[in-house]
C-alpha atoms as a PDB file:
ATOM      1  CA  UNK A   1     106.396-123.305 132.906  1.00  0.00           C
ATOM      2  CA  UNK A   2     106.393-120.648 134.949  1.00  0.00           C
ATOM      3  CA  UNK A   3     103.368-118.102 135.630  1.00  0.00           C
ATOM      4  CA  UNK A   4     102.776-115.446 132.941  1.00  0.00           C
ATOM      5  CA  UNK A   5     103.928-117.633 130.162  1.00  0.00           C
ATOM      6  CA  UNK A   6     100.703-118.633 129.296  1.00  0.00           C
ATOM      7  CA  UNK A   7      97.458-116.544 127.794  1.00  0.00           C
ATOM      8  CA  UNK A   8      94.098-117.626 126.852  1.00  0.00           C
ATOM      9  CA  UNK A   9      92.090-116.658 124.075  1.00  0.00           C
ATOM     10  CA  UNK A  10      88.476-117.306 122.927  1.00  0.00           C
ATOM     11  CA  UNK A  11      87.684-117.926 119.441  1.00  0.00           C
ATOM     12  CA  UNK A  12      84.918-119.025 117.213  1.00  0.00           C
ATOM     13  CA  UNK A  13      85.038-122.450 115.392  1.00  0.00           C
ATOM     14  CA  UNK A  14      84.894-119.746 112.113  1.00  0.00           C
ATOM     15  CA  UNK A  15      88.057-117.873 113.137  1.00  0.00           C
ATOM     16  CA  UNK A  16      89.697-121.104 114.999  1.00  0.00           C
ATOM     17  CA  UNK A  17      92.600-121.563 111.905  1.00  0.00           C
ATOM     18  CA  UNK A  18      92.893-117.969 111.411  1.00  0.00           C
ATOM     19  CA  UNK A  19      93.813-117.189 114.911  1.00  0.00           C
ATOM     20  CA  UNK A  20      96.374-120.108 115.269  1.00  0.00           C
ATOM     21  CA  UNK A  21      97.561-118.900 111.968  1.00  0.00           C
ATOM     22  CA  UNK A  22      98.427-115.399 113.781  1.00  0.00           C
ATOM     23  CA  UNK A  23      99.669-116.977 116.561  1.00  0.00           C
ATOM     24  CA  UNK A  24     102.184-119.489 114.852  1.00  0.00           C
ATOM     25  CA  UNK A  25     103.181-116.077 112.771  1.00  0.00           C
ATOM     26  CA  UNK A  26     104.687-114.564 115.901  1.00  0.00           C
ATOM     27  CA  UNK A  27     107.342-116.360 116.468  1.00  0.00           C
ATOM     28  CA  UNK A  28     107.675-117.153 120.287  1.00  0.00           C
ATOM     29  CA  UNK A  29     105.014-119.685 120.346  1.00  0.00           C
ATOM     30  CA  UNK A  30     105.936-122.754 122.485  1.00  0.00           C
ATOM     31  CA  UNK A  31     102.635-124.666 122.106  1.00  0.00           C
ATOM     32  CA  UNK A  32      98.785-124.672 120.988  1.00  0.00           C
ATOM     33  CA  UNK A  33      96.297-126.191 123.014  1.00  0.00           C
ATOM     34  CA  UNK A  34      92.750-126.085 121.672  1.00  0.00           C
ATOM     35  CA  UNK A  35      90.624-126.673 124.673  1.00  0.00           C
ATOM     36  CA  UNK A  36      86.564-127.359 123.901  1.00  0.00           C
ATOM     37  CA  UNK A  37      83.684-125.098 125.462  1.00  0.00           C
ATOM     38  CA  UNK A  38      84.168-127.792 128.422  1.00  0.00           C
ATOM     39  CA  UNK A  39      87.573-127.169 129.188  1.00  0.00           C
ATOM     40  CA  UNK A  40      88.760-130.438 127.261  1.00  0.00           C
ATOM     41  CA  UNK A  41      91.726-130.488 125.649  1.00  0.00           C
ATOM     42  CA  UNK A  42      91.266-131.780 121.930  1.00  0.00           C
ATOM     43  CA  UNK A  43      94.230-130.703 119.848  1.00  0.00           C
ATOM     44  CA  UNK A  44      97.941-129.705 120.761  1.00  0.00           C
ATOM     45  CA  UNK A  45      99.934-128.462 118.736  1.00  0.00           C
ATOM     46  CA  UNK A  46     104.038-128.689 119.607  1.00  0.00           C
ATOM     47  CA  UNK A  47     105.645-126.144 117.691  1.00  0.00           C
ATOM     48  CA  UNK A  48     109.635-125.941 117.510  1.00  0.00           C
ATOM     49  CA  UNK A  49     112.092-123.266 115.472  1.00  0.00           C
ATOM     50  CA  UNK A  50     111.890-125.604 112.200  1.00  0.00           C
ATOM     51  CA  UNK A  51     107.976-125.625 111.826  1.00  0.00           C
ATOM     52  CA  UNK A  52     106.920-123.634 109.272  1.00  0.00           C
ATOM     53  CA  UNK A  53     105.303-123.974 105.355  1.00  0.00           C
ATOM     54  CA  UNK A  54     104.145-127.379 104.299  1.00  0.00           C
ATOM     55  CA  UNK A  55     104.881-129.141 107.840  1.00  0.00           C
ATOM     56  CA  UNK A  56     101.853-127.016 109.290  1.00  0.00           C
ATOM     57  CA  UNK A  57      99.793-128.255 106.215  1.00  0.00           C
ATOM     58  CA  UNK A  58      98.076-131.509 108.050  1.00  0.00           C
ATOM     59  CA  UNK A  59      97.862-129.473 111.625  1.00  0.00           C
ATOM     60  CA  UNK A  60      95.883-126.731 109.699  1.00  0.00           C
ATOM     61  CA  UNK A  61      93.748-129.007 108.131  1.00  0.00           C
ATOM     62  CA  UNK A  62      92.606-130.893 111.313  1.00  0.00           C
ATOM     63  CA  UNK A  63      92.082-127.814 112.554  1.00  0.00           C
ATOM     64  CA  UNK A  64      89.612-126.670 110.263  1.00  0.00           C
ATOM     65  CA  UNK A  65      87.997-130.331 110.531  1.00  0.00           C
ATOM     66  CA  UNK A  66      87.515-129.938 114.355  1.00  0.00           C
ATOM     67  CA  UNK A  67      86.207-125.984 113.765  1.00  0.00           C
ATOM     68  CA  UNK A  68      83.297-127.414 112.839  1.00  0.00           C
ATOM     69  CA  UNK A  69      82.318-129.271 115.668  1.00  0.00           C
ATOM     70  CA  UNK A  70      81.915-126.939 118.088  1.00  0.00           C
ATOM     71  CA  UNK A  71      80.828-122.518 118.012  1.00  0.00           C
ATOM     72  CA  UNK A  72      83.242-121.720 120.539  1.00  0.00           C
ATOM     73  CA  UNK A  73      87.140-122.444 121.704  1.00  0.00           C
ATOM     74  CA  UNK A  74      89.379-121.940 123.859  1.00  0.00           C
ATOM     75  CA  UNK A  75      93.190-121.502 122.635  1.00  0.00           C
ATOM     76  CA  UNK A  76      95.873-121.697 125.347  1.00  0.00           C
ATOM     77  CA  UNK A  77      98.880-120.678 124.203  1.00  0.00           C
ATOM     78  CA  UNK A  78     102.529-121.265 125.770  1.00  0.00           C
ATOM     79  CA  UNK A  79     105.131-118.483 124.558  1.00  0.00           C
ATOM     80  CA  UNK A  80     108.921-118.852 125.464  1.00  0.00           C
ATOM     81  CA  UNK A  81     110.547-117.418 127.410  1.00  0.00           C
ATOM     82  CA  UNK A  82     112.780-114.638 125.948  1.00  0.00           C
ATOM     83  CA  UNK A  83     115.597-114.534 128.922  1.00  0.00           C
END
């Protein structure tokens, strides 16, 4: 992975499944990580060309299990490169 692939973004456990939602919608999404207000990674989320619809069903749903643990995340997210 090289340097500018990645971005961080801060969510809410309330808007944690809306904002991966957004994020998966883009397109050039490599990979999820949903990181804890202690910097732990908890969730990763692998996402290839053929993930879409009813396959994201179960990831969506954990997600919205672990949004309740916690007010505040932190999403890294890995985009591909487009060269």
């Amino acid at each position: 992975m090289t340097p500018g692939n990645t971005e961080e973004h801060k969510v809410s456990g309330e808007g944690l499944v809306a904002r991966v939602k957004e994020l998966i919608h883009q397109g050039n999404v490599r990979r999820i990580i949903v990181k804890n207000d202690k910097g732990q990674t908890i969730f990763e989320i692998p996402l290839t060309f053929g993930l879409v619809g009813a396959a994201l069903m179960p990831v969506l749903v954990a997600l919205g299990s672990i949004a309740a643990l916690a007010a505040e995340y932190t999403l890294v997210v890995e985009k591909r490169d487009d060269a």
